[in-house]
N, C-alpha and C. Protein backbone atom coordinates (compact mmCIF):
# COMPACT_ATOMS: atom_id res chain seq x y z
N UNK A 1 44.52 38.15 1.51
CA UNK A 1 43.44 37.29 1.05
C UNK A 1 43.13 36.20 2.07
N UNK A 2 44.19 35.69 2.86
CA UNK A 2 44.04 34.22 3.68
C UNK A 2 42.87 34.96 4.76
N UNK A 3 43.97 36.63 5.22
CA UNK A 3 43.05 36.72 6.28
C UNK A 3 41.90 37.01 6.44
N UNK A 4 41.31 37.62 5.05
CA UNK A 4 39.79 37.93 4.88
C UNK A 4 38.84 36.59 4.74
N UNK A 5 39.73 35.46 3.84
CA UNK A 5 38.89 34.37 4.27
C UNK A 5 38.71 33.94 6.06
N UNK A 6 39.71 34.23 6.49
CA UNK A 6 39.71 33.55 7.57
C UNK A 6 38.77 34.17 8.89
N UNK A 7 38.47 35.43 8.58
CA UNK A 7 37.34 36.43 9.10
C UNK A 7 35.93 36.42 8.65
N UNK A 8 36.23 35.92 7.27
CA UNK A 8 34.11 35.03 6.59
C UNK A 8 34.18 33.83 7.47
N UNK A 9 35.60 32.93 7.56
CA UNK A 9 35.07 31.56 8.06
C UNK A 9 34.66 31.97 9.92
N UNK A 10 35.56 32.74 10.29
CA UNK A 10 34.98 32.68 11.80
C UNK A 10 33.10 33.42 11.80
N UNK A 11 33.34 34.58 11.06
CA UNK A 11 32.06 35.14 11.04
C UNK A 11 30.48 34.11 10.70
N UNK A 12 31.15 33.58 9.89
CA UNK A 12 29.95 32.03 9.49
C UNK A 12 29.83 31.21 10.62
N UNK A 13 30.65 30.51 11.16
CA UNK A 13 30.74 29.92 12.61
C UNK A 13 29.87 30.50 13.46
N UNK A 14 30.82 31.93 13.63
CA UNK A 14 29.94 32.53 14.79
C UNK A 14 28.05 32.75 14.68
N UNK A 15 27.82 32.78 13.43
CA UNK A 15 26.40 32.82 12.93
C UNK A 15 25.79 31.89 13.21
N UNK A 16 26.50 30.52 12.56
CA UNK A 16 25.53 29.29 13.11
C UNK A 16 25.76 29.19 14.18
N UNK A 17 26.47 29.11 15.34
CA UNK A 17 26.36 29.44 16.75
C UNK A 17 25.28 30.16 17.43
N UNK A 18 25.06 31.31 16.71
CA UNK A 18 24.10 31.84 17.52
C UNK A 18 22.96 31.79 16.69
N UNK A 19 22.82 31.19 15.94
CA UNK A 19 21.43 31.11 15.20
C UNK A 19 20.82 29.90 16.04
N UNK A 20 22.16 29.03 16.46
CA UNK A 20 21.68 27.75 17.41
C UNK A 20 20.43 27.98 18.93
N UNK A 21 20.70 29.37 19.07
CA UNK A 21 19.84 29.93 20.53
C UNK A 21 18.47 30.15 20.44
N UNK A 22 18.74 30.45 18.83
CA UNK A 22 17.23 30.83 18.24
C UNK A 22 15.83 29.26 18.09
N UNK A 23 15.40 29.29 18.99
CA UNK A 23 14.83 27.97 18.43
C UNK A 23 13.16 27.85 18.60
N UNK A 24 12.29 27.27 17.75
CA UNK A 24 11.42 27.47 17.33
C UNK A 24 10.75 26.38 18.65
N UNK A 25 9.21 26.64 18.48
CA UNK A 25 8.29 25.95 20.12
C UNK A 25 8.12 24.81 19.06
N UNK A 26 8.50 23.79 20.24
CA UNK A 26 8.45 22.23 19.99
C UNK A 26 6.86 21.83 19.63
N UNK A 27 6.31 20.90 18.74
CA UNK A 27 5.02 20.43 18.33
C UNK A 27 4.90 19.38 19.65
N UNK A 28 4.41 19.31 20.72
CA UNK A 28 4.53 18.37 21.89
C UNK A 28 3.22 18.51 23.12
N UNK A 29 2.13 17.83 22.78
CA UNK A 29 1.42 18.33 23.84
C UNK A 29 1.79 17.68 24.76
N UNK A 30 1.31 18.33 25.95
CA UNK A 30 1.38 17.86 27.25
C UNK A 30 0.68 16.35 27.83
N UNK A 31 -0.62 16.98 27.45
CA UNK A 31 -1.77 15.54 27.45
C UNK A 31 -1.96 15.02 26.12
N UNK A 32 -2.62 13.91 25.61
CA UNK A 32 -4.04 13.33 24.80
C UNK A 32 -4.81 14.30 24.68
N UNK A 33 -5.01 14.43 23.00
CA UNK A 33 -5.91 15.36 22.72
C UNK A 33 -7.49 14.44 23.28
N UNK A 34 -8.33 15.35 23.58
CA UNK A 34 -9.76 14.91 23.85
C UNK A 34 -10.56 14.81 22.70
N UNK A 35 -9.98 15.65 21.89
CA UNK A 35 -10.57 15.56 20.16
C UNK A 35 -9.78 14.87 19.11
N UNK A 36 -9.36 13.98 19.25
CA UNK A 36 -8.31 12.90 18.47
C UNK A 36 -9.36 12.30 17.46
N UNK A 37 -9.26 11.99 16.42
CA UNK A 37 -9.72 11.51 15.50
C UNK A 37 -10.47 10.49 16.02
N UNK A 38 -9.83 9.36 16.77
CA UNK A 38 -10.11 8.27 17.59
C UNK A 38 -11.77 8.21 18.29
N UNK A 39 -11.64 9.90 18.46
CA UNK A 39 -13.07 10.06 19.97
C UNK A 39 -13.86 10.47 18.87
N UNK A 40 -13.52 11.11 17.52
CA UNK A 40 -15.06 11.50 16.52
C UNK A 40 -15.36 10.20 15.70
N UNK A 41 -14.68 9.18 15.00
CA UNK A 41 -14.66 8.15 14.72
C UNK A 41 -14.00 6.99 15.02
N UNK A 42 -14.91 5.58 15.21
CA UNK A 42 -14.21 4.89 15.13
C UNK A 42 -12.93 4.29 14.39
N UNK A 43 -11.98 3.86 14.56
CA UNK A 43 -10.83 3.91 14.40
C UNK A 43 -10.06 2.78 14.48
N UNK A 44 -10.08 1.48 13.85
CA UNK A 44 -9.27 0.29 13.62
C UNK A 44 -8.02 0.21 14.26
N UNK A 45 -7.43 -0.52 15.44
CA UNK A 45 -6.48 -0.32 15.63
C UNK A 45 -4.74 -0.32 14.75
N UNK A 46 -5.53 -1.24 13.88
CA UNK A 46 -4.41 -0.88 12.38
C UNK A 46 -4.20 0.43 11.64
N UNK A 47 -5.58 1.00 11.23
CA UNK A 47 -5.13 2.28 10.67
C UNK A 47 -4.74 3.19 11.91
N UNK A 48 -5.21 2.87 12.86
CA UNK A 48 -4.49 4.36 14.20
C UNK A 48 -2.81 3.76 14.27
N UNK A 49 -2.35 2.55 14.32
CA UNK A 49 -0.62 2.56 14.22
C UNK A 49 -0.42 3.12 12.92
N UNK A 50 -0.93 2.64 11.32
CA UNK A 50 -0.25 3.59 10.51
C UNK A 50 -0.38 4.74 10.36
N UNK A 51 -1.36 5.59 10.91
CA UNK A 51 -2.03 7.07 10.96
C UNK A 51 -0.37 7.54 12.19
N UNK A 52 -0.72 7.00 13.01
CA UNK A 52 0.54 7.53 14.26
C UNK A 52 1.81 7.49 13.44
N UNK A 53 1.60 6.54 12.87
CA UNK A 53 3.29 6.10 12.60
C UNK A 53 3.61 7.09 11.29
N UNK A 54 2.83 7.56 10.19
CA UNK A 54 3.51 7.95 8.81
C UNK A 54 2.73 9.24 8.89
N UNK A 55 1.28 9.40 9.51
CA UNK A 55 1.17 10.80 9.54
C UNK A 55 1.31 11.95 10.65
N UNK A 56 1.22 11.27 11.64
CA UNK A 56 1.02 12.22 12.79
C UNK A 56 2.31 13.28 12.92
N UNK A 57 3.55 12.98 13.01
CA UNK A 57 4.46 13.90 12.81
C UNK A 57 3.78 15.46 12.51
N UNK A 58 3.35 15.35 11.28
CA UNK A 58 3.00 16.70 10.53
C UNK A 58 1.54 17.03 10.64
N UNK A 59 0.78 15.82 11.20
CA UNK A 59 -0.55 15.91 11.33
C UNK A 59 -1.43 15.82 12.61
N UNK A 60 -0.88 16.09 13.42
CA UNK A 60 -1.23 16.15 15.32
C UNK A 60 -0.61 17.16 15.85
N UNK A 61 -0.99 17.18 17.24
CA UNK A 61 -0.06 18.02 18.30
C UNK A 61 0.88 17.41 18.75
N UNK A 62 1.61 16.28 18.16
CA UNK A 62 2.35 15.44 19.24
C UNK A 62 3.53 14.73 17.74
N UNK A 63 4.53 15.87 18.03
CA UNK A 63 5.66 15.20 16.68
C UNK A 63 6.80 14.53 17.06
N UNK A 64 7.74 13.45 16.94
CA UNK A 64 8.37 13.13 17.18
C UNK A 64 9.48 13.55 16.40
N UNK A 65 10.29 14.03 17.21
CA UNK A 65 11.65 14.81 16.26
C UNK A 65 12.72 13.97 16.64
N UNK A 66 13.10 14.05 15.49
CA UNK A 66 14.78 13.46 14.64
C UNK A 66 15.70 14.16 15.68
N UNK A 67 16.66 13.80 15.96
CA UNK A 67 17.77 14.46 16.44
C UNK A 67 18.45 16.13 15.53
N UNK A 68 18.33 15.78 14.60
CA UNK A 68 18.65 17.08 13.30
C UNK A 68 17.50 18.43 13.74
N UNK A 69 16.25 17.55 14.18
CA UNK A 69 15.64 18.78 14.75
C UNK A 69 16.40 19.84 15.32
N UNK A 70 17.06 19.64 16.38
CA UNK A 70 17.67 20.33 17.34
C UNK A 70 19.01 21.44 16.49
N UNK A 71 19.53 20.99 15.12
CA UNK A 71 20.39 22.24 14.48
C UNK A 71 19.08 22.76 13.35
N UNK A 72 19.38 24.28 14.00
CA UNK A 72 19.25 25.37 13.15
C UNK A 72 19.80 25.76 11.98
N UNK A 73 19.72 25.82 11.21
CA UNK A 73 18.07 26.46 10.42
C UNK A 73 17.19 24.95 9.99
N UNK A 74 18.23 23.63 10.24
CA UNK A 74 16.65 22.68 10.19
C UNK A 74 15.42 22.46 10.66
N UNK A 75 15.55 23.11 12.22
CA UNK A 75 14.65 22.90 13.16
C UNK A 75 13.42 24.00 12.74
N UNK A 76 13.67 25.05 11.85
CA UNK A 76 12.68 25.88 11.86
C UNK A 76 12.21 25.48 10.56
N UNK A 77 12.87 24.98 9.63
CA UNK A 77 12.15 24.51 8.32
C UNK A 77 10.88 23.15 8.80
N UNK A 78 11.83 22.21 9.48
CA UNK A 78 10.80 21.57 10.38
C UNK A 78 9.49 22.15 10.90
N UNK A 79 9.61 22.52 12.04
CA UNK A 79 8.90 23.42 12.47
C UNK A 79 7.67 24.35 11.33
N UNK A 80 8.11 24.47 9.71
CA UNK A 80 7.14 25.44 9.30
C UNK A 80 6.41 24.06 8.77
N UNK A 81 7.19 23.14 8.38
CA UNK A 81 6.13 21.88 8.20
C UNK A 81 5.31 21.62 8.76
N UNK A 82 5.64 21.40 10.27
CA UNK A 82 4.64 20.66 10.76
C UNK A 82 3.40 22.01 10.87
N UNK A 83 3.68 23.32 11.32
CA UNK A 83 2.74 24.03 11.12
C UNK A 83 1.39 24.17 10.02
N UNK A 84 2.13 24.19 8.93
CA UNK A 84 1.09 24.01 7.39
C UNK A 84 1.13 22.25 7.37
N UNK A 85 1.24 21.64 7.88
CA UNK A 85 0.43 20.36 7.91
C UNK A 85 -0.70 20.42 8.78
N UNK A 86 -0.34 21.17 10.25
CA UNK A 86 -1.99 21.09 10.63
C UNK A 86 -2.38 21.48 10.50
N UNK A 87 -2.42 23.17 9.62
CA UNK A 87 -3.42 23.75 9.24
C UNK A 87 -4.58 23.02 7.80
N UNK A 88 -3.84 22.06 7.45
CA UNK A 88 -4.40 21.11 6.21
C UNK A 88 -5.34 20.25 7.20
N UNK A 89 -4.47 19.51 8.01
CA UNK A 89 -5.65 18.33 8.98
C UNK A 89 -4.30 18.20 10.34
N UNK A 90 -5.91 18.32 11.27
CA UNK A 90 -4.73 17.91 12.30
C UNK A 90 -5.99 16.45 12.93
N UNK A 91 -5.10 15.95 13.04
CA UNK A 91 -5.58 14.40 13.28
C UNK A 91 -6.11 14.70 15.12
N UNK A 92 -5.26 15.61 15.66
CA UNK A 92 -5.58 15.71 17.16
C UNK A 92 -6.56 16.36 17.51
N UNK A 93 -7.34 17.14 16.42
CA UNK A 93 -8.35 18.15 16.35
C UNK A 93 -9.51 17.97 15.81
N UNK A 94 -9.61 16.80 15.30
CA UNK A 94 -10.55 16.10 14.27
C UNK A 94 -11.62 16.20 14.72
N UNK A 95 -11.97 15.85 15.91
CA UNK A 95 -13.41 15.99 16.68
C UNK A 95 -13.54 17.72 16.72
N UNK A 96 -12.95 18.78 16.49
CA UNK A 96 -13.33 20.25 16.72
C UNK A 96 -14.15 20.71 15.03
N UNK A 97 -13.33 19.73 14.17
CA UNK A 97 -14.02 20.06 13.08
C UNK A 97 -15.86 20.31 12.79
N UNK A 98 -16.00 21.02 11.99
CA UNK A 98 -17.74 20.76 11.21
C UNK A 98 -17.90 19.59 10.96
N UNK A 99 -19.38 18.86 11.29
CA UNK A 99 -19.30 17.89 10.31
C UNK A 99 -18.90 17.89 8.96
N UNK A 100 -19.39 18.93 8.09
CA UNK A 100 -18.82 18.87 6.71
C UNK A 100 -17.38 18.98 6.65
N UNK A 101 -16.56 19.58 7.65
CA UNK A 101 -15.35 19.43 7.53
C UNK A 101 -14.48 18.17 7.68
N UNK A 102 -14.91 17.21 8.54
CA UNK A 102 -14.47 16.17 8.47
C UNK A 102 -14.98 14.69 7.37
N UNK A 103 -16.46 15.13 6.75
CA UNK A 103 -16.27 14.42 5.76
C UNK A 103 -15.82 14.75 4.54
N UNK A 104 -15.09 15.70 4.01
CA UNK A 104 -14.25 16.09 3.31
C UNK A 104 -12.93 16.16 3.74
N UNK A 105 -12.87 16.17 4.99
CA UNK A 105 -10.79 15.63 5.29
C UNK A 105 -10.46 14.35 5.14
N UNK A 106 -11.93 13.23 5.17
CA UNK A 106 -11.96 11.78 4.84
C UNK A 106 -11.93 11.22 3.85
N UNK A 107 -12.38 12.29 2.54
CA UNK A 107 -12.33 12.19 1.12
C UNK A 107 -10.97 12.80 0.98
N UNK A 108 -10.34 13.76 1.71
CA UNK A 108 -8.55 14.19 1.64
C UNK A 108 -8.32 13.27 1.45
N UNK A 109 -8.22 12.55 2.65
CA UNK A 109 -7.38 11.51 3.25
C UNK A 109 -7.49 9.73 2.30
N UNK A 110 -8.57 9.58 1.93
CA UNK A 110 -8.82 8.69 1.09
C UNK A 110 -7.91 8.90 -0.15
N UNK A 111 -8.27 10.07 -0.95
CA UNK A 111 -7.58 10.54 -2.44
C UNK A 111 -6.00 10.76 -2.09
N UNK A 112 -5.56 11.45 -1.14
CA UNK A 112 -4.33 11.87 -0.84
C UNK A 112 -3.18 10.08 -0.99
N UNK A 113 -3.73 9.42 -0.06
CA UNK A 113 -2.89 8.15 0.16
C UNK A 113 -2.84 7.68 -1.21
N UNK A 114 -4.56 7.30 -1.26
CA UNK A 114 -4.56 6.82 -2.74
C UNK A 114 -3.56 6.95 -3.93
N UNK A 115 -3.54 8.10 -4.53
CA UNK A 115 -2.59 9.02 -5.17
C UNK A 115 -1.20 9.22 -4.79
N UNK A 116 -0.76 8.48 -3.46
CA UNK A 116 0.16 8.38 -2.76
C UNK A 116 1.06 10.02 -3.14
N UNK A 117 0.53 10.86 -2.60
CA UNK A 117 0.76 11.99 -2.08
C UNK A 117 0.96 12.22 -0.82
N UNK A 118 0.82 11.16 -0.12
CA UNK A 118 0.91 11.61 1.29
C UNK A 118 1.57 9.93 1.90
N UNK A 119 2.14 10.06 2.82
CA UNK A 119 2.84 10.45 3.08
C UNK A 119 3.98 11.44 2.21
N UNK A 120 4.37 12.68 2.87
CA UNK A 120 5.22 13.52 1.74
C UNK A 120 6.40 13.04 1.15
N UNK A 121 6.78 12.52 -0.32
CA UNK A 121 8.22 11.93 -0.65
C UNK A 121 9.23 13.01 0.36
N UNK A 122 9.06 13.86 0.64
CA UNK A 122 10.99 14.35 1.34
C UNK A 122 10.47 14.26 2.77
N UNK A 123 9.21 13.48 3.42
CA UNK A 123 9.59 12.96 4.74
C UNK A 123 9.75 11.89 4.27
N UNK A 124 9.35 11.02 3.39
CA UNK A 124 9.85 9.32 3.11
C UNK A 124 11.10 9.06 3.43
N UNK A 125 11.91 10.28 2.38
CA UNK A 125 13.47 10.33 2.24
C UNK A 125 14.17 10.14 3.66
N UNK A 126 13.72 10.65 4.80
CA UNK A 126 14.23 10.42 5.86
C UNK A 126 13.56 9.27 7.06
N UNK A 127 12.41 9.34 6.67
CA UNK A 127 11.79 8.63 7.47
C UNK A 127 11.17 7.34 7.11
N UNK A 128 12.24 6.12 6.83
CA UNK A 128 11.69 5.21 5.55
C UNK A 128 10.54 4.51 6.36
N UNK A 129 10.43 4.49 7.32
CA UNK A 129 9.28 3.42 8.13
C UNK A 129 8.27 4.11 8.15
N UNK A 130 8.21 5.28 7.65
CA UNK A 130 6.77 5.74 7.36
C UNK A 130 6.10 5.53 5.67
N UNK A 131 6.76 4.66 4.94
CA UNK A 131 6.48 4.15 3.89
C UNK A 131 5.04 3.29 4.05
N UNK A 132 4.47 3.84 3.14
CA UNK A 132 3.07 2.72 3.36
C UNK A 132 2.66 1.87 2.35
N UNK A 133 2.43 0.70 2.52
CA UNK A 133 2.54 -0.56 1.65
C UNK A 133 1.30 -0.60 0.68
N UNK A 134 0.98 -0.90 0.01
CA UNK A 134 -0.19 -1.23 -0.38
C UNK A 134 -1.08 -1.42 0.27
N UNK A 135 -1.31 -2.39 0.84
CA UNK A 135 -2.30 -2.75 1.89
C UNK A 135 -2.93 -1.63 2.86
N UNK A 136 -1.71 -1.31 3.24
CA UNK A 136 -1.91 -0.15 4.16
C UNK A 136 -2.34 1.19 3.54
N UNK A 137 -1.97 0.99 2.18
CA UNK A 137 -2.62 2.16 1.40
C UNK A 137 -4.38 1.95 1.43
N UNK A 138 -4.70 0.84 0.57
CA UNK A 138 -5.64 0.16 0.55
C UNK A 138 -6.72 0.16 1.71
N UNK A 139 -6.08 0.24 3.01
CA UNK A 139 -7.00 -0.16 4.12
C UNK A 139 -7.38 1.49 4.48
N UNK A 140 -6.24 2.07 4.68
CA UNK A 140 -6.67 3.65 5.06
C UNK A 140 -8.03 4.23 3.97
N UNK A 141 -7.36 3.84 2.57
CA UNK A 141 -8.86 4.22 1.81
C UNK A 141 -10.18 3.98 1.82
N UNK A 142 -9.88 2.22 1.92
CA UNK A 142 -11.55 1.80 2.74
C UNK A 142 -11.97 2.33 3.98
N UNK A 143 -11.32 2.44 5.02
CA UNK A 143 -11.87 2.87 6.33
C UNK A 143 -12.04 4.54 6.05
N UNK A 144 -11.57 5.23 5.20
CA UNK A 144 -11.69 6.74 5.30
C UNK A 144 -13.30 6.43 4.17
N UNK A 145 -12.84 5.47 3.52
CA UNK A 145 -14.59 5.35 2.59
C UNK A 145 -15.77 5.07 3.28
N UNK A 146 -15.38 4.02 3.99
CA UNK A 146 -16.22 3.35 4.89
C UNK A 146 -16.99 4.59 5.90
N UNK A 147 -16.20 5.56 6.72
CA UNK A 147 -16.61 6.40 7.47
C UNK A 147 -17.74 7.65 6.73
N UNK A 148 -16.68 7.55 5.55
CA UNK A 148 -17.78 9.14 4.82
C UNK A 148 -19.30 7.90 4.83
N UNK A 149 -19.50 6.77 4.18
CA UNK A 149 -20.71 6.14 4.09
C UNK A 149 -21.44 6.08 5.07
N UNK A 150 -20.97 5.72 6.47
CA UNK A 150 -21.01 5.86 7.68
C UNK A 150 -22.08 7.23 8.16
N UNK A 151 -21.20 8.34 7.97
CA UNK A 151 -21.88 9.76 7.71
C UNK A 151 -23.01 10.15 6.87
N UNK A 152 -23.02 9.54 5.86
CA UNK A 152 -23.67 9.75 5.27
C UNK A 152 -25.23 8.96 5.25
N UNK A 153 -25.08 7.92 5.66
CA UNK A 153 -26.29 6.90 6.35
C UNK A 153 -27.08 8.12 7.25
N UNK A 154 -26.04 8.74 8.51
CA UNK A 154 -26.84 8.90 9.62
C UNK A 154 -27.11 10.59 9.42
N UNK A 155 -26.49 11.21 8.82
CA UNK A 155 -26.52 12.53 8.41
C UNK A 155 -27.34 13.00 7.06
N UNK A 156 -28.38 14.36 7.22
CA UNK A 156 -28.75 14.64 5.67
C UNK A 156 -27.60 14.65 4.89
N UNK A 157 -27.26 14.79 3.85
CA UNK A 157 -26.40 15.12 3.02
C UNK A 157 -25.57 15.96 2.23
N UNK A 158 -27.16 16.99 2.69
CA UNK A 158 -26.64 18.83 2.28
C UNK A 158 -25.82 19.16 3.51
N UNK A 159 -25.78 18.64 4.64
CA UNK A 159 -25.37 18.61 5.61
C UNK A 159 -23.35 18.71 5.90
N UNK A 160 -23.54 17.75 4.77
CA UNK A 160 -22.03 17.09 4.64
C UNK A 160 -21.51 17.52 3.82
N UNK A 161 -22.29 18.05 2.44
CA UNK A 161 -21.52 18.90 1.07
C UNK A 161 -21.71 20.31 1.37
N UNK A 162 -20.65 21.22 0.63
CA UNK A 162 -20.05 22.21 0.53
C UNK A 162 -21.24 22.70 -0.36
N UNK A 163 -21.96 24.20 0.07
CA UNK A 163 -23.12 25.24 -0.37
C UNK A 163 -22.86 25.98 -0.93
């Protein structure tokens, strides 16, 4: 009996060992996106630190990883996050969008905070400085309000809603 445990415990070892080789492509661009949210709208330098700071992780090309990144099988659960986060909005891509697509990622982004859905509670859990205060709740909603109005001044309107 000792020695059959003792042939699961090396065999488990040896697994996470080499599952360690296996490792998923880092979220990291090289440059500044040219289509950053920043270059399609103006952009408060307050909401671009809390936008960088609590969403970009999961919502850009450019993630800053935890040290835990680096063990497997976290790094790929990671990794599928940040993937299905930018397929939701990627903040670095914002300017590639439709117009109608980005004034409906601004009504996301307004309702999402609002509703405090977003930032995600199990990145909070680790990442407490991406907690957003009221205020900061508050301000992201006006400026994501402010912009759809914005759009909507200078744009028809069928333009901007979904057909």
């Amino acid at each position: 009996m000792k020695k059959i445990l003792l042939t699961i415990l090396f065999v488990l070892i040896g697994a996470f060992l080499i599952i360690q080789l296996i490792r998923p492509e880092k979220n990291l661009a090289k440059v500044p996106s040219p289509h950053d949210i920043a270059t399609a709208l103006p952009v408060p330098r307050n909401i671009k630190a809390v936008l960088q700071n609590s969403c970009y992780d999961c919502h850009s090309n450019n993630t800053r990883y935890p040290w835990y990144a680096e063990v497997q099988p976290i790094g790929w659960f990671l990794h599928d996050d940040v993937i299905h986060g930018k397929e939701r909005l990627n903040f670095s891509e914002f300017s590639r969008y439709r117009l109608r697509t980005q004034f409906i990622k601004l009504q996301q982004i307004a309702t999402e905070v609002e509703d405090e859905e977003m930032p995600l509670p199990s990145y909070l859990m680790i990442h407490t400085d991406a907690q957003l205060s009221s205020e900061q709740r508050d301000h992201i909603v006006a400026w994501a309000n402010a912009m759809r109005d914005t759009m909507k001044a200078i744009h028809p309107i069928d333009s901007l809603q979904r057909r």
